[in-house]
C-alpha atoms as a PDB file:
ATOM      1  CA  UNK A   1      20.127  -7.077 -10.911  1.00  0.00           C
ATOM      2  CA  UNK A   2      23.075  -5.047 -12.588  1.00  0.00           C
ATOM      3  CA  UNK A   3      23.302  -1.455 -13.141  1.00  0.00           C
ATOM      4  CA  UNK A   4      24.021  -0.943 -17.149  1.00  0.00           C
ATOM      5  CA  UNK A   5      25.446   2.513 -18.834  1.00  0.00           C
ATOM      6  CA  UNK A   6      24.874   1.680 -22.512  1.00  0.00           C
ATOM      7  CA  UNK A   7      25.865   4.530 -25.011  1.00  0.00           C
ATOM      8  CA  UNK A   8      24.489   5.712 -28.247  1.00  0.00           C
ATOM      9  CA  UNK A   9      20.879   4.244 -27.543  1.00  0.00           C
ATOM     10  CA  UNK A  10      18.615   6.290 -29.898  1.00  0.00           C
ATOM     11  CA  UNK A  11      18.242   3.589 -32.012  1.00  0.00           C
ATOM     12  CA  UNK A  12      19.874   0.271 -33.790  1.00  0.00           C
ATOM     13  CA  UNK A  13      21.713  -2.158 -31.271  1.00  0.00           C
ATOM     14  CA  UNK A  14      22.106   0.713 -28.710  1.00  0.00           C
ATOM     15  CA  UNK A  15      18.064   0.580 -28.572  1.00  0.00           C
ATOM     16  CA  UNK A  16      17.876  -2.954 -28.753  1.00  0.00           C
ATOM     17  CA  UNK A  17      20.380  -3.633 -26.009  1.00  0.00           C
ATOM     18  CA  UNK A  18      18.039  -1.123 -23.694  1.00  0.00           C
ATOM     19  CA  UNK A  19      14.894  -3.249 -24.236  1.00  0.00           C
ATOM     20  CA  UNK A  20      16.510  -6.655 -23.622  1.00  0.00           C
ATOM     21  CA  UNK A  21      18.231  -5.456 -20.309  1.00  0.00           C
ATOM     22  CA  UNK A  22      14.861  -3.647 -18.844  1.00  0.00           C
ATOM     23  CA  UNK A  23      13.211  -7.315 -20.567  1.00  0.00           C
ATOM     24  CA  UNK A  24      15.552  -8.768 -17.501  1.00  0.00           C
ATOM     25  CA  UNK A  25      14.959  -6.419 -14.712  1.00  0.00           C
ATOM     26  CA  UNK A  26      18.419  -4.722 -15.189  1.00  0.00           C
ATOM     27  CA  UNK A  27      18.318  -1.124 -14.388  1.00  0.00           C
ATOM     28  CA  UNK A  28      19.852   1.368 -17.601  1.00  0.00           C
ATOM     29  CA  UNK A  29      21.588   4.453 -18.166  1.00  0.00           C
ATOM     30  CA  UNK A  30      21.544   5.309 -21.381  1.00  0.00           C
ATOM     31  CA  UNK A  31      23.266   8.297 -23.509  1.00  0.00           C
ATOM     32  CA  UNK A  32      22.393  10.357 -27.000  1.00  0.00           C
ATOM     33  CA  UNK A  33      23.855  13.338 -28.284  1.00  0.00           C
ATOM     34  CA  UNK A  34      20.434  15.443 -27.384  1.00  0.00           C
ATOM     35  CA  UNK A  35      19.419  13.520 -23.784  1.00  0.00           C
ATOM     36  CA  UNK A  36      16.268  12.681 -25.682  1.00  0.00           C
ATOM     37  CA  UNK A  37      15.334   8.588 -26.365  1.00  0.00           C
ATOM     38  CA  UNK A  38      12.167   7.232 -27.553  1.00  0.00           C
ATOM     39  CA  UNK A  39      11.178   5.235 -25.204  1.00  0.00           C
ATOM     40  CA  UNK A  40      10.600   5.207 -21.563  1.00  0.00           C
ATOM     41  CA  UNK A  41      10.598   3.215 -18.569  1.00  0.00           C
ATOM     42  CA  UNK A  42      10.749   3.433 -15.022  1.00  0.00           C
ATOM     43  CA  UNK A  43      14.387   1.680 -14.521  1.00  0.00           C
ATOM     44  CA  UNK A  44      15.789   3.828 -17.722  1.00  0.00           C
ATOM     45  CA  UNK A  45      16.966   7.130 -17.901  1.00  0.00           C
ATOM     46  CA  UNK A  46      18.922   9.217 -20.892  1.00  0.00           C
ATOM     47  CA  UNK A  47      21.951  11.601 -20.522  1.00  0.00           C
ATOM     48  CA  UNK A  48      23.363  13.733 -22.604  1.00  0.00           C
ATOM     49  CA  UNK A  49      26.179  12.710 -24.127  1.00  0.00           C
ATOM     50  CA  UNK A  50      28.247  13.540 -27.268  1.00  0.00           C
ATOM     51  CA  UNK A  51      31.442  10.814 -27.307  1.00  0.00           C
ATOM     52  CA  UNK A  52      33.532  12.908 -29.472  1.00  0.00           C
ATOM     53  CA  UNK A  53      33.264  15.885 -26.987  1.00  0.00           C
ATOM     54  CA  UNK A  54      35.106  15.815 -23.682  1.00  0.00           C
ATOM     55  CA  UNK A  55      33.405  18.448 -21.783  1.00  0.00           C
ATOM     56  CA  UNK A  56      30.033  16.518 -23.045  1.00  0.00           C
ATOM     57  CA  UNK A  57      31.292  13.186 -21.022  1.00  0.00           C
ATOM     58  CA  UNK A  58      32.480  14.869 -18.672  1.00  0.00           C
ATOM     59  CA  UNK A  59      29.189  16.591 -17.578  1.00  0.00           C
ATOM     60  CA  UNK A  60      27.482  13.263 -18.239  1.00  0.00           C
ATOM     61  CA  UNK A  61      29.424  11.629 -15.917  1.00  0.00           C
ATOM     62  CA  UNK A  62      28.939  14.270 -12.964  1.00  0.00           C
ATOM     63  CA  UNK A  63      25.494  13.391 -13.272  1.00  0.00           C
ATOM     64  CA  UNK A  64      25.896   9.980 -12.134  1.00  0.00           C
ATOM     65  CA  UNK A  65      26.756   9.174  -8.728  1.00  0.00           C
ATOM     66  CA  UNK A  66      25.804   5.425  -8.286  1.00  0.00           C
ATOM     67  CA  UNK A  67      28.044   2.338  -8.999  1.00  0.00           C
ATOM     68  CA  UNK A  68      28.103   1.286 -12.583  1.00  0.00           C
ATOM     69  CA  UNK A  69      28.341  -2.961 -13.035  1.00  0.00           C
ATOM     70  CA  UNK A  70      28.336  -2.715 -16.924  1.00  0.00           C
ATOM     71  CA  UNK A  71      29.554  -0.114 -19.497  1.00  0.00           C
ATOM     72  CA  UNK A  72      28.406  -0.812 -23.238  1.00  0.00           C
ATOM     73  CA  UNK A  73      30.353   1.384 -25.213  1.00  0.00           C
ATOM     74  CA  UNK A  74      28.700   1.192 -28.534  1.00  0.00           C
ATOM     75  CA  UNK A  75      27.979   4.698 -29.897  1.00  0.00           C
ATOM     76  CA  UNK A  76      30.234   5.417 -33.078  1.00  0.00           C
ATOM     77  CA  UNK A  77      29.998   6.054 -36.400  1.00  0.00           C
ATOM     78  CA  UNK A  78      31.081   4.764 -40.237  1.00  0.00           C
ATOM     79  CA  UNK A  79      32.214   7.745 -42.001  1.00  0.00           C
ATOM     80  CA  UNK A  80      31.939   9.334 -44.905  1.00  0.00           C
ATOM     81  CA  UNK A  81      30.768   7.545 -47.861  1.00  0.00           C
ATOM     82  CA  UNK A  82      32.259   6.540 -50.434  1.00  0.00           C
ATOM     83  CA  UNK A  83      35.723   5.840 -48.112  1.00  0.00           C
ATOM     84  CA  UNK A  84      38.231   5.447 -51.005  1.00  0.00           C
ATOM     85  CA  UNK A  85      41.690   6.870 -51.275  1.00  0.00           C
ATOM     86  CA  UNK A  86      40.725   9.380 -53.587  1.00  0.00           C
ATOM     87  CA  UNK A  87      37.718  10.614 -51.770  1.00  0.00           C
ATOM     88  CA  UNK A  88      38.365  10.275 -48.083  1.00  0.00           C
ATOM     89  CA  UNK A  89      39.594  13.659 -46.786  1.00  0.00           C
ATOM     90  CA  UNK A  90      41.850  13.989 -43.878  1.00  0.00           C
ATOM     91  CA  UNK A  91      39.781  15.544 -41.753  1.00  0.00           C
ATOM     92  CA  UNK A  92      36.588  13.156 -42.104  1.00  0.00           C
ATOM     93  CA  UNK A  93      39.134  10.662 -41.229  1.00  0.00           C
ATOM     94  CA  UNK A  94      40.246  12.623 -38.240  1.00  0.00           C
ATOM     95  CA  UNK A  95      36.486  12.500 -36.990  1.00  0.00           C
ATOM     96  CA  UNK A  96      36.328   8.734 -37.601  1.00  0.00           C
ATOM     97  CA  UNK A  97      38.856   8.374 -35.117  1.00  0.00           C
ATOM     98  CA  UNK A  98      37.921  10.904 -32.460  1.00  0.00           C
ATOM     99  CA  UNK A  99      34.480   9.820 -32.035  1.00  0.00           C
ATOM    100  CA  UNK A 100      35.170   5.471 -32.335  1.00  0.00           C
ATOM    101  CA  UNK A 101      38.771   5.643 -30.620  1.00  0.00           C
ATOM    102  CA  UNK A 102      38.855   8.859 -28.446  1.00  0.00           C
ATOM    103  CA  UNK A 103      35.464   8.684 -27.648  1.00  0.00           C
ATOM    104  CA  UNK A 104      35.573   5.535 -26.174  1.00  0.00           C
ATOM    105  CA  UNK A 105      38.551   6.352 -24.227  1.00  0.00           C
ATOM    106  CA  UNK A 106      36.914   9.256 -22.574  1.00  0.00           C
ATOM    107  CA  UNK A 107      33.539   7.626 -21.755  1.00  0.00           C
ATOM    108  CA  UNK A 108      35.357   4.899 -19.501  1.00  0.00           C
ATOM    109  CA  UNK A 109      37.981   7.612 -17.917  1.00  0.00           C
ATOM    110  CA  UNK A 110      35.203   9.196 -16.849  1.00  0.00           C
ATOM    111  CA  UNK A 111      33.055   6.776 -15.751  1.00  0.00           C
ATOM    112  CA  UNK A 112      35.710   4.556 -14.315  1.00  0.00           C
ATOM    113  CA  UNK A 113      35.278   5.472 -10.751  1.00  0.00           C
ATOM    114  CA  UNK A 114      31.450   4.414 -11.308  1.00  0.00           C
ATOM    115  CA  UNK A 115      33.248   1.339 -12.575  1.00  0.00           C
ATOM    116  CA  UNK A 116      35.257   1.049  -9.614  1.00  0.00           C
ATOM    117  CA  UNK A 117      32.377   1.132  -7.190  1.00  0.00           C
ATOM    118  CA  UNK A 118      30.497  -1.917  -8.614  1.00  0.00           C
ATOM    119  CA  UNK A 119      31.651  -5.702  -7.341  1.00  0.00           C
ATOM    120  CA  UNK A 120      32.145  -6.833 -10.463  1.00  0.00           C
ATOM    121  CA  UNK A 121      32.769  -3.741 -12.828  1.00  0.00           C
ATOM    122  CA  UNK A 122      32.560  -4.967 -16.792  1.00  0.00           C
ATOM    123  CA  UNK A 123      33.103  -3.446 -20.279  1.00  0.00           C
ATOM    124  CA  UNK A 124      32.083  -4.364 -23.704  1.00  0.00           C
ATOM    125  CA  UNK A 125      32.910  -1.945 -26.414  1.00  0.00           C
ATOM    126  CA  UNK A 126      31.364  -2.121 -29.121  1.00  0.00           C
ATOM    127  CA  UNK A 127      34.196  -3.022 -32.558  1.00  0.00           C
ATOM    128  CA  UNK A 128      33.741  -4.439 -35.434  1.00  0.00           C
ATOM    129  CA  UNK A 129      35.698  -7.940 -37.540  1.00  0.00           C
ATOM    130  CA  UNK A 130      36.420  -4.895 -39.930  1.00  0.00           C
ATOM    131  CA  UNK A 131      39.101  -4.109 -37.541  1.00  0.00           C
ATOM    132  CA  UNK A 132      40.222  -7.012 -37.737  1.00  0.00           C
ATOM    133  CA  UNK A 133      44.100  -7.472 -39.442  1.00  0.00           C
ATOM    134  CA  UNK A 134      43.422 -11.336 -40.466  1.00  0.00           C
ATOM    135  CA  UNK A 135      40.343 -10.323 -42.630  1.00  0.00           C
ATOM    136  CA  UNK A 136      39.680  -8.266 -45.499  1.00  0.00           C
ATOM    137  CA  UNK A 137      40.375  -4.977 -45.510  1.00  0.00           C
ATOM    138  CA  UNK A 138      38.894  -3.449 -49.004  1.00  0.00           C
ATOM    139  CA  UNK A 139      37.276  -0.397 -48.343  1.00  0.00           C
ATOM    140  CA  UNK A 140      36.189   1.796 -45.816  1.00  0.00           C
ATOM    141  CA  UNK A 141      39.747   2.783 -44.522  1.00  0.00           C
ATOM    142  CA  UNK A 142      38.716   5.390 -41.774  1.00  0.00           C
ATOM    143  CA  UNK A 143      36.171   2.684 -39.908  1.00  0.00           C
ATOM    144  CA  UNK A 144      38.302  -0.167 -40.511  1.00  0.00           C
ATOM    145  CA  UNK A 145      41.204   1.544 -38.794  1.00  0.00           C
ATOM    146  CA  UNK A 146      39.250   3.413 -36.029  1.00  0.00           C
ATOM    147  CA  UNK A 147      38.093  -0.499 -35.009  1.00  0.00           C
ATOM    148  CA  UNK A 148      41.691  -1.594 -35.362  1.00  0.00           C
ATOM    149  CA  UNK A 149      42.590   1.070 -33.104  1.00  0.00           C
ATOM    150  CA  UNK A 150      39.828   0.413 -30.940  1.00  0.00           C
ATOM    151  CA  UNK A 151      40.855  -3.061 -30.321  1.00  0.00           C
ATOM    152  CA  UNK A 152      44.340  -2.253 -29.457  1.00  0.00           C
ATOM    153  CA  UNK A 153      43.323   0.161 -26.794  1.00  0.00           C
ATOM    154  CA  UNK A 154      41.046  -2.662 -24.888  1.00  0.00           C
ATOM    155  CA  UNK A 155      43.906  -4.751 -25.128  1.00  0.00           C
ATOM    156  CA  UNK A 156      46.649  -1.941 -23.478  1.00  0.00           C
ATOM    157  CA  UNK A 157      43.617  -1.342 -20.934  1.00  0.00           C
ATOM    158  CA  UNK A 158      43.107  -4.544 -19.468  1.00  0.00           C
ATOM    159  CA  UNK A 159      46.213  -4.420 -18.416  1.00  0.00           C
ATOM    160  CA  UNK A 160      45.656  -1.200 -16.695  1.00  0.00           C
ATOM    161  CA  UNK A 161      41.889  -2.395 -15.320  1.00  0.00           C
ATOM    162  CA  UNK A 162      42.547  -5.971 -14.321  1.00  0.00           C
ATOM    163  CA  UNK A 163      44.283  -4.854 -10.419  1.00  0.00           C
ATOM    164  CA  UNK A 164      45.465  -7.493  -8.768  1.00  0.00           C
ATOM    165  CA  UNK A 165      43.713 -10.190 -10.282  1.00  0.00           C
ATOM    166  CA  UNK A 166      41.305 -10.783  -8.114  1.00  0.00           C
ATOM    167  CA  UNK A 167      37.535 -10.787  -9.609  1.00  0.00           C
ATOM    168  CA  UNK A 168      36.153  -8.308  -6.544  1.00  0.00           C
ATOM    169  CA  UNK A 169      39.264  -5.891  -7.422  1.00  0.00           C
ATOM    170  CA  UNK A 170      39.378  -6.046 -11.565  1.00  0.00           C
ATOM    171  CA  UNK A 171      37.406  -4.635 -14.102  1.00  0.00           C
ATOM    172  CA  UNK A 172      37.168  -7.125 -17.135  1.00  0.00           C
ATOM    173  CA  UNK A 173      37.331  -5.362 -20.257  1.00  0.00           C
ATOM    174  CA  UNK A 174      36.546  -6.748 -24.079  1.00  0.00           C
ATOM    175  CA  UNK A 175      36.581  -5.552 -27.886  1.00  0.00           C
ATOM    176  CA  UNK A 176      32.928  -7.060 -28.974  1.00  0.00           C
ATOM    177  CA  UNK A 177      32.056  -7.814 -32.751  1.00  0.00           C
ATOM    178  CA  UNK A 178      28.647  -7.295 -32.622  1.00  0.00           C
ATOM    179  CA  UNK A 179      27.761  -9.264 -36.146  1.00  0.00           C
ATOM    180  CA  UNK A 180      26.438  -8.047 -39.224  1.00  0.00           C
ATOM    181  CA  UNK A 181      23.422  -6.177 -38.439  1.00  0.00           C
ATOM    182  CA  UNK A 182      20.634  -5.046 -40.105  1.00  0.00           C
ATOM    183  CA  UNK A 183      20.618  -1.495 -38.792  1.00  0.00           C
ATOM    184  CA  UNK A 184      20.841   2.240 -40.624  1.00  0.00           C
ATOM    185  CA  UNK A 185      24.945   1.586 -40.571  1.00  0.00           C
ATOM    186  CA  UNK A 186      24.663  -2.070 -41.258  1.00  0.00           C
ATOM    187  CA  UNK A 187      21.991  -1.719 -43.836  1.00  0.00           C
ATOM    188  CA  UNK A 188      18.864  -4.051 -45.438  1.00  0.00           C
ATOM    189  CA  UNK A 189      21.055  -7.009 -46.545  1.00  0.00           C
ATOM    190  CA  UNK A 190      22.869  -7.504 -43.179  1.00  0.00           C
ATOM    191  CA  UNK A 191      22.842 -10.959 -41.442  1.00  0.00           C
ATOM    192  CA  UNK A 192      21.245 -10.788 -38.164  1.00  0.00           C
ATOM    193  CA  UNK A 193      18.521  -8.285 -36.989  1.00  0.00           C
ATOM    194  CA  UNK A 194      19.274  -5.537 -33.811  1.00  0.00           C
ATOM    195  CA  UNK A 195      17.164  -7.866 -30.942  1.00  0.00           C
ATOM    196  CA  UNK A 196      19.411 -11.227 -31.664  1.00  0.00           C
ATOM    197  CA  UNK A 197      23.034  -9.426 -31.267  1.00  0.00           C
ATOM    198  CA  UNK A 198      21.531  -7.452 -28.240  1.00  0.00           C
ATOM    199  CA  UNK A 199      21.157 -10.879 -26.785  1.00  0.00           C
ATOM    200  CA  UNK A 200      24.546 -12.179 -27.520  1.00  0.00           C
ATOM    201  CA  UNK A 201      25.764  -8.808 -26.591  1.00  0.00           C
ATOM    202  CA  UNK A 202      23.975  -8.994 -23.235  1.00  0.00           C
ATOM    203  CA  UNK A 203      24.745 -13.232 -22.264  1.00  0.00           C
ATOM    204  CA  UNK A 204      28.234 -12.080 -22.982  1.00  0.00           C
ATOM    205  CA  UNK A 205      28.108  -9.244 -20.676  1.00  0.00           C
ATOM    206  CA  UNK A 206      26.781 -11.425 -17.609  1.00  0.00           C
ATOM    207  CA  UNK A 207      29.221 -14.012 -18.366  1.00  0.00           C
ATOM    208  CA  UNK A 208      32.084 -12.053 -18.609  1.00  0.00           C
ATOM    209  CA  UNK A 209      34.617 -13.043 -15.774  1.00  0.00           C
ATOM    210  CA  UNK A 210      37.621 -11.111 -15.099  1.00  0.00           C
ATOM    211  CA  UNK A 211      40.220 -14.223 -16.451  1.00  0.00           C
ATOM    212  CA  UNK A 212      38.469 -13.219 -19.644  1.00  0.00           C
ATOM    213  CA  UNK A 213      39.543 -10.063 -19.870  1.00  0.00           C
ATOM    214  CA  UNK A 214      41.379  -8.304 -22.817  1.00  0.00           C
ATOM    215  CA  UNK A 215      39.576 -10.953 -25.552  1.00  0.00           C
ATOM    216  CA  UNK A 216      38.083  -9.600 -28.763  1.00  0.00           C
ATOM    217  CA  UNK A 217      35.063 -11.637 -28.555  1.00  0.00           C
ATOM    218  CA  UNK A 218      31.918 -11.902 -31.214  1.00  0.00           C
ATOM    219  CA  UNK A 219      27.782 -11.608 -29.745  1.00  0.00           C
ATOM    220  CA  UNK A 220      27.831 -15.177 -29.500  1.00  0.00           C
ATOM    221  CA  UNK A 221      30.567 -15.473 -27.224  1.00  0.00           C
ATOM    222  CA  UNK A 222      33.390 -16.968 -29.232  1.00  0.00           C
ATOM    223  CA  UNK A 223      36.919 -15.647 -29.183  1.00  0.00           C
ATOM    224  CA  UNK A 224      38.182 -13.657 -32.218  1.00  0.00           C
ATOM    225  CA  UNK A 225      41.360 -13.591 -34.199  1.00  0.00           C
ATOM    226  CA  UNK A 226      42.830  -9.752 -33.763  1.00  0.00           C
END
């Protein structure tokens, strides 16, 4: 069994990716802004952890001193709404991007020599196909481009995390499109609900191999146009 540090797990996927990986005898780490979750379990525990504040990870990750297999980065937000031109102020957009581009970027810094102490060290963070530059792009600028960015980043990092090839040195990293899900950001109409892309999410995870590293990748496993 696999040591997993999931983010943002207070609820939506984040909760549903806890209950499926305790449902397979995994042991979690999960993080919310206040350290609280509502749930419990014996192979769970919550950390404090606000993304979009660097002494916040920071502290978080001082508090954990085993190896970390798997890192889920999938807290983030949406944004104001509406997100049009002529209502999206600078500064909301400013917060887009520190909390679903920064934030990821500080949560595997500093848990990256957790990362380095597993055999097989893996990341998923959590994107979105609204990042994508092949598809749509009407409305909602700020998340749109804070997934965009996102992606770019795993793809500059794999470089940085893959060693020297070999599986037992690398750390495989991927940009995940979790689906269309019926959660509070997602909403009522959305396609799938929170427990079916936690399973995708999670098969992907223990399938992920390091010559697979760098992808953008959707919860069912197939490869995505950037």
């Amino acid at each position: 069994m696999a040591t997993y540090l999931v983010t943002g797990v207070n609820r939506g996927i984040g909760r549903a990716l806890v209950e499926g990986l305790l449902a397979r005898g995994h042991t979690v780490i999960g993080t919310t802004r206040d350290g609280q979750a509502p749930f419990d379990h014996p192979d769970f525990r919550v950390l404090a952890c606000d993304i979009g504040d660097t002494a916040s990870v920071c502290t978080a990750a001082q508090s954990v001193s085993e190896p970390i297999d798997v890192l889920i980065q999938n807290a983030g937000v949406f944004g104001p709404r509406p997100q049009e031109l002529a209502d999206l102020a600078p500064d909301d957009f400013l917060e887009v991007l520190n909390t679903n581009v920064v934030g990821p970027w500080r949560v595997l810094q500093a848990f990256l020599p957790n990362l380095k102490r597993s055999r097989r060290g893996r990341v998923l963070m959590i994107s979105s196909g609204m990042g994508r530059f092949s598809g749509s792009s009407q409305g909602a600028p700020a998340y749109r481009a804070s997934k965009a960015a996102l992606n770019k980043l795993v793809q500059t990092f794999a470089h940085d995390l893959k060693g020297d090839g070999l599986e037992s040195d690398g750390i495989a990293i991927v940009a995940c499109h979790p689906g269309w899900v019926r959660t509070d950001m997602g909403g009522a109409g959305a396609q799938i609900d929170a427990k079916a892309s936690a399973d995708g999410l999670i098969q992907l995870a223990e399938n992920l191999q390091l010559s697979g590293t760098g992808q953008f990748m959707d919860w069912t496993g197939q490869t995505q146009g950037w």
